[in-house]
Structures are given as C-alpha cells and as structure tokens.
C-alpha atoms as a PDB file:
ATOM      1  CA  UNK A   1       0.000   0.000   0.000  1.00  0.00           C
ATOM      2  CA  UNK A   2       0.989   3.828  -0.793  1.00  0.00           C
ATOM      3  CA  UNK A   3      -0.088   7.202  -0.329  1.00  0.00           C
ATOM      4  CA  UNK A   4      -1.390   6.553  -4.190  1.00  0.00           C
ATOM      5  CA  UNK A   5      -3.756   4.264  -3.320  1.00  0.00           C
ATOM      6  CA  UNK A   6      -5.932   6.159  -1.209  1.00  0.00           C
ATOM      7  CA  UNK A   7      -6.658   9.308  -0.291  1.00  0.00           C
ATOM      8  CA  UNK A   8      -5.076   9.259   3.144  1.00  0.00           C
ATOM      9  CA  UNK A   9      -4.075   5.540   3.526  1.00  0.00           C
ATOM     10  CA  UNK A  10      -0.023   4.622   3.989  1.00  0.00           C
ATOM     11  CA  UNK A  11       1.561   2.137   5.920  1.00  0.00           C
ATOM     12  CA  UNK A  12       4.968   2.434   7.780  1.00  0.00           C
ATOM     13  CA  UNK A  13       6.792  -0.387   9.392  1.00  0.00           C
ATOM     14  CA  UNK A  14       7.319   0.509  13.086  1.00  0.00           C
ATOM     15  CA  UNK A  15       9.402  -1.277  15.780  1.00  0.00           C
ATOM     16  CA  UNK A  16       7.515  -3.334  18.383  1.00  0.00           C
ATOM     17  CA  UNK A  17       9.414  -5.057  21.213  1.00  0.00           C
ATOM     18  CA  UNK A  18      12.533  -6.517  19.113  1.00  0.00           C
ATOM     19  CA  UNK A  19      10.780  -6.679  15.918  1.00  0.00           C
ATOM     20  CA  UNK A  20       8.850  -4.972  12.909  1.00  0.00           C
ATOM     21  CA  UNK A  21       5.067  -4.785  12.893  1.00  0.00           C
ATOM     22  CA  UNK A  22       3.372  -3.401   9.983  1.00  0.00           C
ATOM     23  CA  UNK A  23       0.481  -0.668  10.464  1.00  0.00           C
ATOM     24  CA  UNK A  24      -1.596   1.628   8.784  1.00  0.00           C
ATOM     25  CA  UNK A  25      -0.999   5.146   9.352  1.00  0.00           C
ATOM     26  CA  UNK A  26      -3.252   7.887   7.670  1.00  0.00           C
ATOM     27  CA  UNK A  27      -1.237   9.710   5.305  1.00  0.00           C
ATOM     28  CA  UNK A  28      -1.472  12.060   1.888  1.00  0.00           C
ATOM     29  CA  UNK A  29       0.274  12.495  -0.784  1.00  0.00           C
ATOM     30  CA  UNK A  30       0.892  15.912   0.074  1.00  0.00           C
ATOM     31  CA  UNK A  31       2.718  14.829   3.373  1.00  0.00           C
ATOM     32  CA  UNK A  32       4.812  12.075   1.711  1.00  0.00           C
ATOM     33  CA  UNK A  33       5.652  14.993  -1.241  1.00  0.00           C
ATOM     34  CA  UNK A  34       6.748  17.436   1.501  1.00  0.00           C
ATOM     35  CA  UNK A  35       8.760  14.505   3.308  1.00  0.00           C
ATOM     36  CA  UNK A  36      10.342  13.794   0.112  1.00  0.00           C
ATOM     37  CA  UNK A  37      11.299  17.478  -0.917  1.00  0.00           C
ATOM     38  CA  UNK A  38      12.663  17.798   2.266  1.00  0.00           C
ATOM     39  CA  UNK A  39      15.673  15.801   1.889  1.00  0.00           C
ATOM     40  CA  UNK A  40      16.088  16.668  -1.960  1.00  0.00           C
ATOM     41  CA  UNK A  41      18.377  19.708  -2.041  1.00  0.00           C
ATOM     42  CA  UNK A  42      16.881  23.617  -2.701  1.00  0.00           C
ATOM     43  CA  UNK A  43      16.254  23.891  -7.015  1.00  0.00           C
ATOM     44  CA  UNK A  44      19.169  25.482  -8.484  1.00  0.00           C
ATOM     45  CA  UNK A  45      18.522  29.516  -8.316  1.00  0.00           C
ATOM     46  CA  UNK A  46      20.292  31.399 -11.326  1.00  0.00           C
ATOM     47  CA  UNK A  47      22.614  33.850 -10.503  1.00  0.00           C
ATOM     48  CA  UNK A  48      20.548  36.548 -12.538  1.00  0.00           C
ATOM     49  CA  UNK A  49      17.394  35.944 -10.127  1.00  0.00           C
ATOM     50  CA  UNK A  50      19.387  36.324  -6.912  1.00  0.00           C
ATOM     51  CA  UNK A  51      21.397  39.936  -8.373  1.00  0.00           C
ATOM     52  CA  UNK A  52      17.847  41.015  -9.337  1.00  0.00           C
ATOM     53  CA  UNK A  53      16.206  40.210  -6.294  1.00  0.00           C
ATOM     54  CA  UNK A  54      19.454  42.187  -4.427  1.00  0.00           C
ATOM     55  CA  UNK A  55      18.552  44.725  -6.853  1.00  0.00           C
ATOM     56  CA  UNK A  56      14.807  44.482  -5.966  1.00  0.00           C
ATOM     57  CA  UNK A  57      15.152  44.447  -2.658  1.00  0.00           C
ATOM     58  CA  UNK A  58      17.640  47.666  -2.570  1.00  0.00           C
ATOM     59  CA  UNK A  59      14.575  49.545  -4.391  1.00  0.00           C
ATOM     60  CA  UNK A  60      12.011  48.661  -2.417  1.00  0.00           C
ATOM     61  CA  UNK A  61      14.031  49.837   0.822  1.00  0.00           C
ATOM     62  CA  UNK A  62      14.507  53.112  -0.503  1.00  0.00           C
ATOM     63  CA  UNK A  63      10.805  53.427  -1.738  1.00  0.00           C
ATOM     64  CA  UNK A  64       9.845  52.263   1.761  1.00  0.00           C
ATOM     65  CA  UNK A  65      12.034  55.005   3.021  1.00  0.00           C
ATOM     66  CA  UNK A  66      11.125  57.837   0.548  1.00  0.00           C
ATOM     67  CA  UNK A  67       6.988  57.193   1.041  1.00  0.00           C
ATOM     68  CA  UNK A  68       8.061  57.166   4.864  1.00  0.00           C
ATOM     69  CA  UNK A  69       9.581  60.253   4.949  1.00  0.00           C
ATOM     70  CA  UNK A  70       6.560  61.865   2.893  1.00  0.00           C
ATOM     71  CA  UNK A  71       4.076  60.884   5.303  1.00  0.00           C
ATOM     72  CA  UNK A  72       6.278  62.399   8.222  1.00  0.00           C
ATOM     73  CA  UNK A  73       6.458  65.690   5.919  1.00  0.00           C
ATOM     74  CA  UNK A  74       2.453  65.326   5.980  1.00  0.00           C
ATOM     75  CA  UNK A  75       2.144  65.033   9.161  1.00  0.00           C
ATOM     76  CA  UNK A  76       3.972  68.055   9.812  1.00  0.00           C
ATOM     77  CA  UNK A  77       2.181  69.867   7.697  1.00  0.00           C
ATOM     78  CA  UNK A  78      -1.166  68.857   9.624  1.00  0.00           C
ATOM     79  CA  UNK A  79       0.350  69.927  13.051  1.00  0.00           C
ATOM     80  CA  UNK A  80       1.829  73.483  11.681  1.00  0.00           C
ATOM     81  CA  UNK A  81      -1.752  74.049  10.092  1.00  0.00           C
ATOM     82  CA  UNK A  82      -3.527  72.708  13.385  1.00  0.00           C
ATOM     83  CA  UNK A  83      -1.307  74.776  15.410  1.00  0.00           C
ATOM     84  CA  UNK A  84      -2.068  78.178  12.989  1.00  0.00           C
ATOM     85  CA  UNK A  85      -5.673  77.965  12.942  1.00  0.00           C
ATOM     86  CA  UNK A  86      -6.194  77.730  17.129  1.00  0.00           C
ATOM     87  CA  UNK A  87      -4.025  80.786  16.769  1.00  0.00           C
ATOM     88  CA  UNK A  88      -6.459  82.417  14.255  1.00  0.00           C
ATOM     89  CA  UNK A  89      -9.162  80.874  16.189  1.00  0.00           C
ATOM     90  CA  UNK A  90      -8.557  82.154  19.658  1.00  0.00           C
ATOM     91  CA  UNK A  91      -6.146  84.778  19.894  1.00  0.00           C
ATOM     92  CA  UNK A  92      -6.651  86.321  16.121  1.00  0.00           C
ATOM     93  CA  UNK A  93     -10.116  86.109  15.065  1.00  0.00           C
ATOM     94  CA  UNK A  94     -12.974  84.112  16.536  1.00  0.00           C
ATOM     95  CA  UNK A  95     -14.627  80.826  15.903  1.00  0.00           C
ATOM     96  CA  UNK A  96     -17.298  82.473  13.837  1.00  0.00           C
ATOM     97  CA  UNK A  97     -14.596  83.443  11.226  1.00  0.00           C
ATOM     98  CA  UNK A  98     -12.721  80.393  11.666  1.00  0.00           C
ATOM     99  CA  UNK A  99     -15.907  77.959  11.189  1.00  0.00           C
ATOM    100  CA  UNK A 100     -16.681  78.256   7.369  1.00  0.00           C
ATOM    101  CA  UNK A 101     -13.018  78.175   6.758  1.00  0.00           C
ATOM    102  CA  UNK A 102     -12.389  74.646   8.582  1.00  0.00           C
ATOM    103  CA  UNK A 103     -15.802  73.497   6.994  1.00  0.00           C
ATOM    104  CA  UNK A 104     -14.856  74.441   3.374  1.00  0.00           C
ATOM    105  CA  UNK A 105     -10.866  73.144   3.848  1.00  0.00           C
ATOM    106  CA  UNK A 106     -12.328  69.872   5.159  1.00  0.00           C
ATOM    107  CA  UNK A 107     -14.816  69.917   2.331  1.00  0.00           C
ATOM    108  CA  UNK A 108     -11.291  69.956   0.264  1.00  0.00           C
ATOM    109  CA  UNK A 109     -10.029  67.518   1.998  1.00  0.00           C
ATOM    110  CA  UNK A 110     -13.068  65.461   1.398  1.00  0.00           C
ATOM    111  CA  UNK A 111     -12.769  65.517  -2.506  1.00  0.00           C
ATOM    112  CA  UNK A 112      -9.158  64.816  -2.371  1.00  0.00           C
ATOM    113  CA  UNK A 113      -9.657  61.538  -0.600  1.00  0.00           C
ATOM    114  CA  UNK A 114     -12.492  61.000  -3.437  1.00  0.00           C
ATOM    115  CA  UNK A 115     -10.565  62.237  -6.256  1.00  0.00           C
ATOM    116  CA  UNK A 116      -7.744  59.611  -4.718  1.00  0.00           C
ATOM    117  CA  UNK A 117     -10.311  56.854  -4.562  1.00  0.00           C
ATOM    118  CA  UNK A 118     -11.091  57.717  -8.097  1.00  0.00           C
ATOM    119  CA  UNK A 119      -7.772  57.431  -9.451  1.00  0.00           C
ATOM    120  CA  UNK A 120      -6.154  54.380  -7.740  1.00  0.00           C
ATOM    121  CA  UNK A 121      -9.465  52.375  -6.811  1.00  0.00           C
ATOM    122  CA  UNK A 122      -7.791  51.998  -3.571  1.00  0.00           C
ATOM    123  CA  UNK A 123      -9.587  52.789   0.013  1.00  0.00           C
ATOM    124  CA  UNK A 124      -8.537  56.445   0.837  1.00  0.00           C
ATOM    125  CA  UNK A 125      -7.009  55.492   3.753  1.00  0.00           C
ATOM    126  CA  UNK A 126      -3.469  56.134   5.109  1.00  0.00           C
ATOM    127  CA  UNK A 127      -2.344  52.330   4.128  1.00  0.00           C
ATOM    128  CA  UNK A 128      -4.035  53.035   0.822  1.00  0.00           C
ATOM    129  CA  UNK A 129      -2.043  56.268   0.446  1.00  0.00           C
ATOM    130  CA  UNK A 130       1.162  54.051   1.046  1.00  0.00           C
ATOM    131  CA  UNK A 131       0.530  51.298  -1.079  1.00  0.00           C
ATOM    132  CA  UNK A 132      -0.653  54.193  -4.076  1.00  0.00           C
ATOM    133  CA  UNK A 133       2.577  55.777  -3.188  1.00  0.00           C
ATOM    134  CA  UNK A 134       5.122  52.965  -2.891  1.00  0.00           C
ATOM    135  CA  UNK A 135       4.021  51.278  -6.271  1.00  0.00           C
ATOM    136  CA  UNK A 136       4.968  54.905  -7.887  1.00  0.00           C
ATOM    137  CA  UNK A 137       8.049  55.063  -6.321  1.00  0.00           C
ATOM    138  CA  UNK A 138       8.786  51.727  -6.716  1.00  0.00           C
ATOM    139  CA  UNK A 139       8.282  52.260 -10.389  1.00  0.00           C
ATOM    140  CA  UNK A 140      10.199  55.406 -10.539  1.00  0.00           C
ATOM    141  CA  UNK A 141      13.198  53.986  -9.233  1.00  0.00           C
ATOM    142  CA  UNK A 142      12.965  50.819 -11.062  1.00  0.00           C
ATOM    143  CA  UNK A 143      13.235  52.829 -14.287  1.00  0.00           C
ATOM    144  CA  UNK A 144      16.093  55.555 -12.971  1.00  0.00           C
ATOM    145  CA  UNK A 145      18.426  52.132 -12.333  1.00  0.00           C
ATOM    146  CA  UNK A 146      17.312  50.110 -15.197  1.00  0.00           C
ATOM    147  CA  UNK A 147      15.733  47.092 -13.666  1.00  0.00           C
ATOM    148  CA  UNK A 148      14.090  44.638 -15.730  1.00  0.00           C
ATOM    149  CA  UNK A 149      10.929  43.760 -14.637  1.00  0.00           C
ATOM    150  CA  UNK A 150      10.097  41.216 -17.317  1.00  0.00           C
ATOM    151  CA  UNK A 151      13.152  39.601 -16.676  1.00  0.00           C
ATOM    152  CA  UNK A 152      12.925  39.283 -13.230  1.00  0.00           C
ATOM    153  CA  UNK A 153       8.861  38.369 -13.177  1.00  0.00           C
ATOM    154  CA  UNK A 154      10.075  35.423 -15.981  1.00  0.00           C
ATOM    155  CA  UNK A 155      12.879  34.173 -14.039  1.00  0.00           C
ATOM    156  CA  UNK A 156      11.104  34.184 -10.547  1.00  0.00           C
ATOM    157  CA  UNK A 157       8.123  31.993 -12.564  1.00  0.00           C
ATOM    158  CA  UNK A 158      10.906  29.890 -13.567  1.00  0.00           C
ATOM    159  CA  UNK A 159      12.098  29.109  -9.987  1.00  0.00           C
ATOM    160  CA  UNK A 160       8.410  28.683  -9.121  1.00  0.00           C
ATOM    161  CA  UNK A 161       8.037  25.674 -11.829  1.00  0.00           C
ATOM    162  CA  UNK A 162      11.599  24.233 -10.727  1.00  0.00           C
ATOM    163  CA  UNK A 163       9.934  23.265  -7.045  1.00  0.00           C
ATOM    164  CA  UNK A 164       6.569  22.342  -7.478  1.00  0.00           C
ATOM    165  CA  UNK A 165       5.685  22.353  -4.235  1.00  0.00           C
ATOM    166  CA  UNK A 166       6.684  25.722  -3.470  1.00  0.00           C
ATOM    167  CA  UNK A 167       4.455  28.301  -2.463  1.00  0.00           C
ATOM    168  CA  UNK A 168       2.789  30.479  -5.185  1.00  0.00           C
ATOM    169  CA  UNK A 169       4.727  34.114  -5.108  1.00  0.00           C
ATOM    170  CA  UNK A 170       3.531  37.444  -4.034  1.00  0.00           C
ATOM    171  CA  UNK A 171       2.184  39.570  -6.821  1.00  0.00           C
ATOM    172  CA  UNK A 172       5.318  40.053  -9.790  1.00  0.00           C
ATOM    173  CA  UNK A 173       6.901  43.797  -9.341  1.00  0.00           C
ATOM    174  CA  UNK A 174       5.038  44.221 -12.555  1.00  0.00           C
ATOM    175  CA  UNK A 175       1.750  44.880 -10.600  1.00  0.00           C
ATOM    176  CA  UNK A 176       3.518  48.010  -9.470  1.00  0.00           C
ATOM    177  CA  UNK A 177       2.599  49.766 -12.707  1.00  0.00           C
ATOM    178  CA  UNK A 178      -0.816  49.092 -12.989  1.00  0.00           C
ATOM    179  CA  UNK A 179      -0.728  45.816 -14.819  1.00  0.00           C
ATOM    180  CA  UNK A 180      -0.059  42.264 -14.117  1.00  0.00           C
END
C-alpha cells in the first residue's frame, strides 16, 4: 500500500518489542511529497534571479524610506496648520470666522480623498495612500536604475516551476505599474 492508493491511507513499518510490525498510518500524498522534498536539495537559483532580487530588494528599501519620509512631511504639515488655525481661532479672530473656513478646507479635503479613490481604486485610507505611493516610487526607481521587470517576473516563474511544491509568489513587481 501507498499514499497513491488512497486518499489518506499509507503504511509504515514501526518497531515493536525486538521486531517490525506493519500498520496503517493515515497519510497524503501531500505529506509524503513534503517529506520527500525535504531531503532533496533547494532547485538550483540562477545567478541573474538572486542579483535582481538584491537589486529588488535595494529599491524597495529606498521606496519604503522615501513614502516614509513623505508621510512624516504630511504630518507636519497637519500639526503646523492645526497649530495656525487655534491661533487664528482664539487669539486672532474668533470661531465664527474660523468655522466656514475649517468646513470648506475639510470639504477639500473630502474631494481629495475622493478624487484619490477615483484614481487608484484603492480605500482612501493612510495604508491606501502608502501602497498608491510605494508602487509609484517603486516604479520610478525601477526605471532611474534600469531594472528589468520582465526579466525578473520570468525568471522568478521559472524558480516557481523548478519546485513544485513551493508556495505560489507574491504579486510580480510588474503589478507596481498598474498591470499584471
């Protein structure tokens, strides 16, 4: 008998007192594949994939870090204009200046976060704001240093066939530009 044979039938010899007694032990094919995989050695990796996914990697760090620092820069700019309008409110003028203002800049900010969700068919949303602006500065940089995207989606799908039982990849970097 073999995990072929049934769904989730396998038998393994185990040791019993001194000698070796035969039993059934429910297994899949999936198990015994996994087993087996495990003491085959890693699929061969070009040496083009692994540079590119350096490369990759290097990108993404700095778009990480330049989306980062933009959101800092925005919330600075929320605090400074927080900070200005209680000092119009309550030293400069008085609330019932100050009230159509607010209610017409948060109108603004309203339709920006509409126009945004118009655009990118993302949530407007501060994660949807970094996503929107990682995959453009992802892009951006990917073009300024001449990475490959084609290349590196075909060799990763490559490495993917080479092990089947490897896990299905995140999204290719090619998603980044609005395809797939």
């Amino acid at each position: 008998m073999n995990c072929l044979d049934g769904p989730n039938s396998g038998s393994v010899l185990r040791p019993k007192s001194k000698r070796w007694v035969k039993q059934s032990v429910p297994l899949s094919c999936l198990q015994v594949m996994k087993a087996v995989e495990g003491l085959m050695p890693p699929p061969p990796r070009s040496a083009e994939l692994e540079e590119l996914e350096l490369r990759k990697a290097e990108i993404d760090r700095e778009a990480d870090y330049l989306v980062r620092r933009e959101l800092w820069l925005g919330l600075g700019y929320l605090v400074v204009q927080t900070a200005g309008f209680m000092r119009l409110t309550f030293w400069e003028l008085t609330w019932d200046v100050m009230e159509p203002i607010c209610f017409y800049l948060t109108s603004v900010y309203f339709m920006l976060g509409y126009a945004f969700f118009l655009r990118t068919s993302r949530e407007p949303s501060f994660e949807g704001f970094f996503q929107s602006r990682f995959a453009a500065k992802q892009e951006k940089l990917m073009r300024a240093r001449g990475f490959d995207v084609r290349r590196y989606d075909e060799l990763r799908e490559r490495a993917r066939r080479a092990s089947p039982l490897m896990p299905p990849p995140p999204p290719p970097a090619s998603s980044a530009f609005g395809g797939s």
